[in-house]
PDB file of N, CA and C in Angstrom:
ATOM      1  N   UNK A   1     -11.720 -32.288 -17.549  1.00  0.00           N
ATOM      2  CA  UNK A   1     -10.935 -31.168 -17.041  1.00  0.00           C
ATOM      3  C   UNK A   1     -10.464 -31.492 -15.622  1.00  0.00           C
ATOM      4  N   UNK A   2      -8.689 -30.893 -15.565  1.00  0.00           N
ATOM      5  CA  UNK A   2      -8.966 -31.363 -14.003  1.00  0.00           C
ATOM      6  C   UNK A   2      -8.792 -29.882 -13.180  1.00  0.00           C
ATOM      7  N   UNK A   3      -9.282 -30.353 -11.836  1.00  0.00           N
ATOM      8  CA  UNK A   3      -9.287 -29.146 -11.068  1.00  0.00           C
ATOM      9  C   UNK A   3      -8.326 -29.487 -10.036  1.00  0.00           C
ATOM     10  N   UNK A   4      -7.357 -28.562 -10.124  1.00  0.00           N
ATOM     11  CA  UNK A   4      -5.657 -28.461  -9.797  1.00  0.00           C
ATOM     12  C   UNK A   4      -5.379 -27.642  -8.043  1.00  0.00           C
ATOM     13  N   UNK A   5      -5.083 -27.576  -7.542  1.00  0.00           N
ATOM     14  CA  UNK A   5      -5.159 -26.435  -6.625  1.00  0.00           C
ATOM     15  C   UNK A   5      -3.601 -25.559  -6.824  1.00  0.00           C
ATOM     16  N   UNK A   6      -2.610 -26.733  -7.390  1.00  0.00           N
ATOM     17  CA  UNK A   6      -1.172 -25.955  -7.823  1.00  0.00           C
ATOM     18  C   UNK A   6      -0.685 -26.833  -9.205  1.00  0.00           C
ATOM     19  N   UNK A   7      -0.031 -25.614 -10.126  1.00  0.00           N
ATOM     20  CA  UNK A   7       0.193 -26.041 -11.306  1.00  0.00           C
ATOM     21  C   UNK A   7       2.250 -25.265 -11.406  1.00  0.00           C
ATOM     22  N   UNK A   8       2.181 -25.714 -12.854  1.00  0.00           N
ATOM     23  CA  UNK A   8       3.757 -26.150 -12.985  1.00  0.00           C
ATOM     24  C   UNK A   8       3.745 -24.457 -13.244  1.00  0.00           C
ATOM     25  N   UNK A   9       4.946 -23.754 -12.845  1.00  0.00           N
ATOM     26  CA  UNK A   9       4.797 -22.492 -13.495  1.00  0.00           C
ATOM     27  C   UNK A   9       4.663 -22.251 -15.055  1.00  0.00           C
ATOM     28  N   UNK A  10       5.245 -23.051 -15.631  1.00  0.00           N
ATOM     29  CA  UNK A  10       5.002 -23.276 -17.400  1.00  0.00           C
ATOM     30  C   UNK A  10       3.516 -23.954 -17.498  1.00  0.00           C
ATOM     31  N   UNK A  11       2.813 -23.957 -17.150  1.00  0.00           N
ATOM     32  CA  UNK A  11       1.237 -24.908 -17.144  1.00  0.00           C
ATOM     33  C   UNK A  11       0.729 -23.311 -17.016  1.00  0.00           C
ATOM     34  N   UNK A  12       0.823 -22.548 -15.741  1.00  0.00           N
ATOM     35  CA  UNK A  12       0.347 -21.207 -15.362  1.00  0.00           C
ATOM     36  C   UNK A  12       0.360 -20.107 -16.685  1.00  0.00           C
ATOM     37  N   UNK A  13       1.354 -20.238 -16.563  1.00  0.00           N
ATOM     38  CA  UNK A  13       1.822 -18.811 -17.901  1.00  0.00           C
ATOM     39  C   UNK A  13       1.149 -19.126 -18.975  1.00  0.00           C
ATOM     40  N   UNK A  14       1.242 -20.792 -19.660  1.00  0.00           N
ATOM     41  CA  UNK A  14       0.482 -21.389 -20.468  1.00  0.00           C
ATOM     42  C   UNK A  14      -0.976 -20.783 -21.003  1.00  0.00           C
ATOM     43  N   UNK A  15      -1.921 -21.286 -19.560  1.00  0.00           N
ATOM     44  CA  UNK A  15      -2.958 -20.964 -19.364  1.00  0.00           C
ATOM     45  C   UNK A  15      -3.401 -19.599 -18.622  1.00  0.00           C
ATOM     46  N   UNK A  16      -2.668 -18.823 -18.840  1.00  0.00           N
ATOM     47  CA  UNK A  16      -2.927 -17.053 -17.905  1.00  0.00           C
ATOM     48  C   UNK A  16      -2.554 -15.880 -19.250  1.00  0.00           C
ATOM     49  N   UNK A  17      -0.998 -16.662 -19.920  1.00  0.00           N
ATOM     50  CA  UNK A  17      -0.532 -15.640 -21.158  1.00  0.00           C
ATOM     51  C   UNK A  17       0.351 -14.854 -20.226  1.00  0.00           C
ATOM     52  N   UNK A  18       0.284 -14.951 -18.946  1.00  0.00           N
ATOM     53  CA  UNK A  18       1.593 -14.090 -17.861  1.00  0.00           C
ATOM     54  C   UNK A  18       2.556 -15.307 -18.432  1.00  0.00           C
ATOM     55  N   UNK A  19       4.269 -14.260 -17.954  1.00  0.00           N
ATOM     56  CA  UNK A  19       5.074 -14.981 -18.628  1.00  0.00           C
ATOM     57  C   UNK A  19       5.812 -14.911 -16.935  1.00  0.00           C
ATOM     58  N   UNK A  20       6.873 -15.778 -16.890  1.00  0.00           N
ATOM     59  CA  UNK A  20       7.552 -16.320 -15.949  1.00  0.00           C
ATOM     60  C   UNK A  20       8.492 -15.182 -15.042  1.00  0.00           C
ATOM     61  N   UNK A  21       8.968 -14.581 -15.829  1.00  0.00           N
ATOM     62  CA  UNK A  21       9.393 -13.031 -15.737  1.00  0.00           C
ATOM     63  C   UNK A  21       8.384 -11.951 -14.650  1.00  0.00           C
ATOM     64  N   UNK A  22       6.829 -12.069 -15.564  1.00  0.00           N
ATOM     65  CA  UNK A  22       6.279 -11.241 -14.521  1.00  0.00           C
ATOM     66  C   UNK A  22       5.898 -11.727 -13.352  1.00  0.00           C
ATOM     67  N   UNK A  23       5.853 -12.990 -13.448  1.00  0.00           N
ATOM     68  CA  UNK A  23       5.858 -13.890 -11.932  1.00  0.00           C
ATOM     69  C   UNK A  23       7.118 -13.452 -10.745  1.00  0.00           C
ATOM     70  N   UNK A  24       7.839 -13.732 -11.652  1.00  0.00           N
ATOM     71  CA  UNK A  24       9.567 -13.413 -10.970  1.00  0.00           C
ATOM     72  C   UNK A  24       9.087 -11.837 -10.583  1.00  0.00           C
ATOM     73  N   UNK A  25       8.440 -10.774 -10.710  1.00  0.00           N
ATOM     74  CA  UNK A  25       8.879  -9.477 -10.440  1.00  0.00           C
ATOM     75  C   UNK A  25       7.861  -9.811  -9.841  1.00  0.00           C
ATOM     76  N   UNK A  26       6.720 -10.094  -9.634  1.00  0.00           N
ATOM     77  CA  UNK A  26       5.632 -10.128  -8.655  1.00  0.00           C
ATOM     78  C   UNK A  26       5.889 -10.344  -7.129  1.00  0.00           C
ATOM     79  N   UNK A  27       7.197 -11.313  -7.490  1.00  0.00           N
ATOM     80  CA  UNK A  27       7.183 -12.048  -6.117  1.00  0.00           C
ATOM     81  C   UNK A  27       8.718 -10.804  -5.698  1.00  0.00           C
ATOM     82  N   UNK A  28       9.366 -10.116  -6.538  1.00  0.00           N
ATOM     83  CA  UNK A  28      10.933  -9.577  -6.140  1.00  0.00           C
ATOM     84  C   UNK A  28       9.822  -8.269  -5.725  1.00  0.00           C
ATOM     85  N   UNK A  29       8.316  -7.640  -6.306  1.00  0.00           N
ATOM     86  CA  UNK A  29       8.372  -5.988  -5.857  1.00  0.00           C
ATOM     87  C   UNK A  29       7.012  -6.961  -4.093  1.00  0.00           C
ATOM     88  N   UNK A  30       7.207  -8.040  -4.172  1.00  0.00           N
ATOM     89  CA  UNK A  30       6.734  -8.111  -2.578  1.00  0.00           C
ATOM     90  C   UNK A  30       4.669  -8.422  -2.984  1.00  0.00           C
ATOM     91  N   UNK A  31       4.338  -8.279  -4.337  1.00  0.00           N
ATOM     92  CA  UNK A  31       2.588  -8.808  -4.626  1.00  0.00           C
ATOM     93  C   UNK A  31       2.495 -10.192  -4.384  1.00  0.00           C
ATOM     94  N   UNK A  32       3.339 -10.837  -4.835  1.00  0.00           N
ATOM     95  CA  UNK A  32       2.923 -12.048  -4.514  1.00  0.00           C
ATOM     96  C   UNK A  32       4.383 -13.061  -3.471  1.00  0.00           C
ATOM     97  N   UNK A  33       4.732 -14.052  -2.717  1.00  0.00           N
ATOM     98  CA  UNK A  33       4.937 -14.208  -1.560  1.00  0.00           C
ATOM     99  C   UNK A  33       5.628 -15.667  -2.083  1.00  0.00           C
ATOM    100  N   UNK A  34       6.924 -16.093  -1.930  1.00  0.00           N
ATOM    101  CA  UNK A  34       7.205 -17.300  -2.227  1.00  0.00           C
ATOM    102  C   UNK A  34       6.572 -18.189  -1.134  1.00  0.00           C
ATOM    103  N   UNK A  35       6.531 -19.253  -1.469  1.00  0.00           N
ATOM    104  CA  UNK A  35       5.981 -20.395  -0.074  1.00  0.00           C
ATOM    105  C   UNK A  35       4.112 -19.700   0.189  1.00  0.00           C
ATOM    106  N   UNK A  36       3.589 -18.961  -0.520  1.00  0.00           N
ATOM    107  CA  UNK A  36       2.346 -18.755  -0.343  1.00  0.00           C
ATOM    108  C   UNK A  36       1.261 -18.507  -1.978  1.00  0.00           C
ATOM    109  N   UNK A  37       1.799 -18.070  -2.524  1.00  0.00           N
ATOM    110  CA  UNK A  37       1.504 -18.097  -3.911  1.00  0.00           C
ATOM    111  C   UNK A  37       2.218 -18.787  -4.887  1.00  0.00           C
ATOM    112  N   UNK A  38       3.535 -18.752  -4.857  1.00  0.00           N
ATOM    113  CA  UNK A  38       4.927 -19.547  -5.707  1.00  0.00           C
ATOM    114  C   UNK A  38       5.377 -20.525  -4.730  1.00  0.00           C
ATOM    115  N   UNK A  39       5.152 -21.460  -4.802  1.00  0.00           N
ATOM    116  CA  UNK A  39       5.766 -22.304  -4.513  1.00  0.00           C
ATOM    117  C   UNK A  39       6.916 -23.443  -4.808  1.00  0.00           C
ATOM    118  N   UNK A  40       8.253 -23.421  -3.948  1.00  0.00           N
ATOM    119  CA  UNK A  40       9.300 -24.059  -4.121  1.00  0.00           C
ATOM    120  C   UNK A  40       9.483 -25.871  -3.901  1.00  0.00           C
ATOM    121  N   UNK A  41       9.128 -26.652  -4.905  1.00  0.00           N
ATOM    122  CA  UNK A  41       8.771 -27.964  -4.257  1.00  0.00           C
ATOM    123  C   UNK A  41      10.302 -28.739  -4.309  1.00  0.00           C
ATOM    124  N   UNK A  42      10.544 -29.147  -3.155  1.00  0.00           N
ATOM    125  CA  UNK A  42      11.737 -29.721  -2.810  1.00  0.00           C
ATOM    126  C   UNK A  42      11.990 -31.092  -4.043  1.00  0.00           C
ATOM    127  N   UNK A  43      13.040 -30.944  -4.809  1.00  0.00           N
ATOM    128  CA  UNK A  43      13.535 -31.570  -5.927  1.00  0.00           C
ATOM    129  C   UNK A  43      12.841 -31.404  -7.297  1.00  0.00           C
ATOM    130  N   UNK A  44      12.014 -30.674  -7.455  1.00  0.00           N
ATOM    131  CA  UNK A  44      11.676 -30.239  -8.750  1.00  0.00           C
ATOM    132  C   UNK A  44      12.078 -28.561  -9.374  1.00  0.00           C
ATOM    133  N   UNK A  45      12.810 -28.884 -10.387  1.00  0.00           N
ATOM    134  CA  UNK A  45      13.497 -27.732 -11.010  1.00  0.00           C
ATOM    135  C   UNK A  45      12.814 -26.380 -10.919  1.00  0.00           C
ATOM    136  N   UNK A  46      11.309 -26.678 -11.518  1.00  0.00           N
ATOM    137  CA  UNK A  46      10.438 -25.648 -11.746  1.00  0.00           C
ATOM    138  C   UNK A  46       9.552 -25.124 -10.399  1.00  0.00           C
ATOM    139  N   UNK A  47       9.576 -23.792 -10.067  1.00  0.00           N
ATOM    140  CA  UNK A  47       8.431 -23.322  -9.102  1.00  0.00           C
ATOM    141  C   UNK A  47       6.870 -23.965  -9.698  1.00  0.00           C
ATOM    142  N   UNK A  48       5.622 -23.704  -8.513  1.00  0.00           N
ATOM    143  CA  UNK A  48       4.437 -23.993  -8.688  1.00  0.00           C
ATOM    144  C   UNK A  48       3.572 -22.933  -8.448  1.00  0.00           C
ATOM    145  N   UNK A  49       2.658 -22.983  -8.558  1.00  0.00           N
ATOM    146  CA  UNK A  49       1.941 -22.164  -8.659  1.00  0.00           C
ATOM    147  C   UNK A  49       0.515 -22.249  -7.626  1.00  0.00           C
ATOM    148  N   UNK A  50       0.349 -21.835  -6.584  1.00  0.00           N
ATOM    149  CA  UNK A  50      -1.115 -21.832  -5.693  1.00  0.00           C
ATOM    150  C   UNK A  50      -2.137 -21.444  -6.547  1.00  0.00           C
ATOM    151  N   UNK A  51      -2.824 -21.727  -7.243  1.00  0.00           N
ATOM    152  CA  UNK A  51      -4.490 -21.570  -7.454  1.00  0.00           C
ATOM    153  C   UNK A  51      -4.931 -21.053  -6.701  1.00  0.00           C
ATOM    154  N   UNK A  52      -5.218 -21.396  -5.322  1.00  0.00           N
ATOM    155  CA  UNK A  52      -6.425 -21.274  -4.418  1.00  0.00           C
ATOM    156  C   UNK A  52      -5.964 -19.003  -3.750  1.00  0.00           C
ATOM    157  N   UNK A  53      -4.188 -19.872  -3.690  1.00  0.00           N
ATOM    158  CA  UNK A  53      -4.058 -18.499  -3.304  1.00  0.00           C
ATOM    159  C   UNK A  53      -3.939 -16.893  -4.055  1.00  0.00           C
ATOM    160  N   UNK A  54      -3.403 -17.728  -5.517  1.00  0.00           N
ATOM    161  CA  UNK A  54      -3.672 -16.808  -6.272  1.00  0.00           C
ATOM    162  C   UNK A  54      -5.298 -16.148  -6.350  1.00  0.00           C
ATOM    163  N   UNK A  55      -6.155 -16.545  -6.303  1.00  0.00           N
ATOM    164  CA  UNK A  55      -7.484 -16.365  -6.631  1.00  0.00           C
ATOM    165  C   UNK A  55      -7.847 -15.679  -5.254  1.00  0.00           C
ATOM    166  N   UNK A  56      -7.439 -15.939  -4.083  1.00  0.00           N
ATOM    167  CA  UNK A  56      -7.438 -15.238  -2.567  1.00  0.00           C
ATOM    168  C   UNK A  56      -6.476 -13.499  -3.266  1.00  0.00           C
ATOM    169  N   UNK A  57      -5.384 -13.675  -3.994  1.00  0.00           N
ATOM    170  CA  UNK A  57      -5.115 -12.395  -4.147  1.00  0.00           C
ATOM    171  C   UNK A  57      -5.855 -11.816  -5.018  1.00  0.00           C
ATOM    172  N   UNK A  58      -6.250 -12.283  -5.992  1.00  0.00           N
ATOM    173  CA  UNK A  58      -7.376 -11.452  -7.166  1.00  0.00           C
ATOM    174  C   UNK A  58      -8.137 -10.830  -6.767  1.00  0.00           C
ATOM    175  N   UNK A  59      -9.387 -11.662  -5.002  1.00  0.00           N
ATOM    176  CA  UNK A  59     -10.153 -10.826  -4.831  1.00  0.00           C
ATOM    177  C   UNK A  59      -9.905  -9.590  -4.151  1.00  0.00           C
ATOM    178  N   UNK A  60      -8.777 -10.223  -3.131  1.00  0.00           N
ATOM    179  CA  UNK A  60      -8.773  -8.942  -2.370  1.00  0.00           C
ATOM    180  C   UNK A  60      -8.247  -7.744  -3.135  1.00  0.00           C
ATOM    181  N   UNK A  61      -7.320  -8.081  -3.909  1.00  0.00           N
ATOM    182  CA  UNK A  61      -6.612  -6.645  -5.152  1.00  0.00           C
ATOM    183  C   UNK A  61      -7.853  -5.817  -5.419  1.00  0.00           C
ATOM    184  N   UNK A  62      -8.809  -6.726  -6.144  1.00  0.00           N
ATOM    185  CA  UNK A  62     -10.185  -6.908  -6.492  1.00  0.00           C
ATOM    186  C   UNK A  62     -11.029  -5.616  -5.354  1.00  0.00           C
ATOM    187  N   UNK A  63     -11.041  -6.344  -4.472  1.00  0.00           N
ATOM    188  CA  UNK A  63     -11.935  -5.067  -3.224  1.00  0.00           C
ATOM    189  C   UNK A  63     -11.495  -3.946  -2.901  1.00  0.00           C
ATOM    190  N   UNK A  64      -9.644  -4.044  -3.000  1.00  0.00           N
ATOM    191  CA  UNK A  64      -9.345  -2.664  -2.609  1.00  0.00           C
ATOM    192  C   UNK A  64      -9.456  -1.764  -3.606  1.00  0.00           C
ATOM    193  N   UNK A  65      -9.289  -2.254  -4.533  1.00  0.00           N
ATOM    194  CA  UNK A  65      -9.483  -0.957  -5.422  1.00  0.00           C
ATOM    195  C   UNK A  65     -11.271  -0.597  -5.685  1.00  0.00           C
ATOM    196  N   UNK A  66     -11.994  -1.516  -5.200  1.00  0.00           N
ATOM    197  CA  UNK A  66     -13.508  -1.008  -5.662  1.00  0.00           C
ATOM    198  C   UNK A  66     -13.640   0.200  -4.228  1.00  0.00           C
ATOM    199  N   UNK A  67     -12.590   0.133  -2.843  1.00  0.00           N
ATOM    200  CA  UNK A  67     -12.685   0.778  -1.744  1.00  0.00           C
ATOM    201  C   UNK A  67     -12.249   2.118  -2.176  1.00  0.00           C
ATOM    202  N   UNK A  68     -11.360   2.440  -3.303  1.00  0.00           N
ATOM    203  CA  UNK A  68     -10.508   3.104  -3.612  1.00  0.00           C
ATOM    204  C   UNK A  68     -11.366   4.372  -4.542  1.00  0.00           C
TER     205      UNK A  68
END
């Protein structure tokens, strides 16, 4: 197995079952952050995907609502 820190957005959706679409609205209603979660890699067609930061947003989503 390998351990990735950023994956292809089609690798993501792959392995999550989120589709590319709800990525796209994640990042247009302001949850998730191009250049910090999606990432734009200079000459490759497809966005990427942060691991590390995605999983930084899970928890905190994660805490506020247990605050809530």
């Amino acid at each position: 197995m390998l351990n990735l820190d950023c994956v292809p957005i089609s690798t993501y959706c792959k392995e999550t079952g989120e589709t590319p679409d709800a990525i796209t609205k994640r990042v247009q209603r302001g949850v998730w952050r191009e250049g910090v979660q999606v990432l734009k890699v200079e000459g490759v067609k497809e966005r990427w995907i942060d691991l590390n930061e995605v999983a930084k947003w899970a928890r905190q989503s994660c805490q506020s609502s247990r605050a809530a």
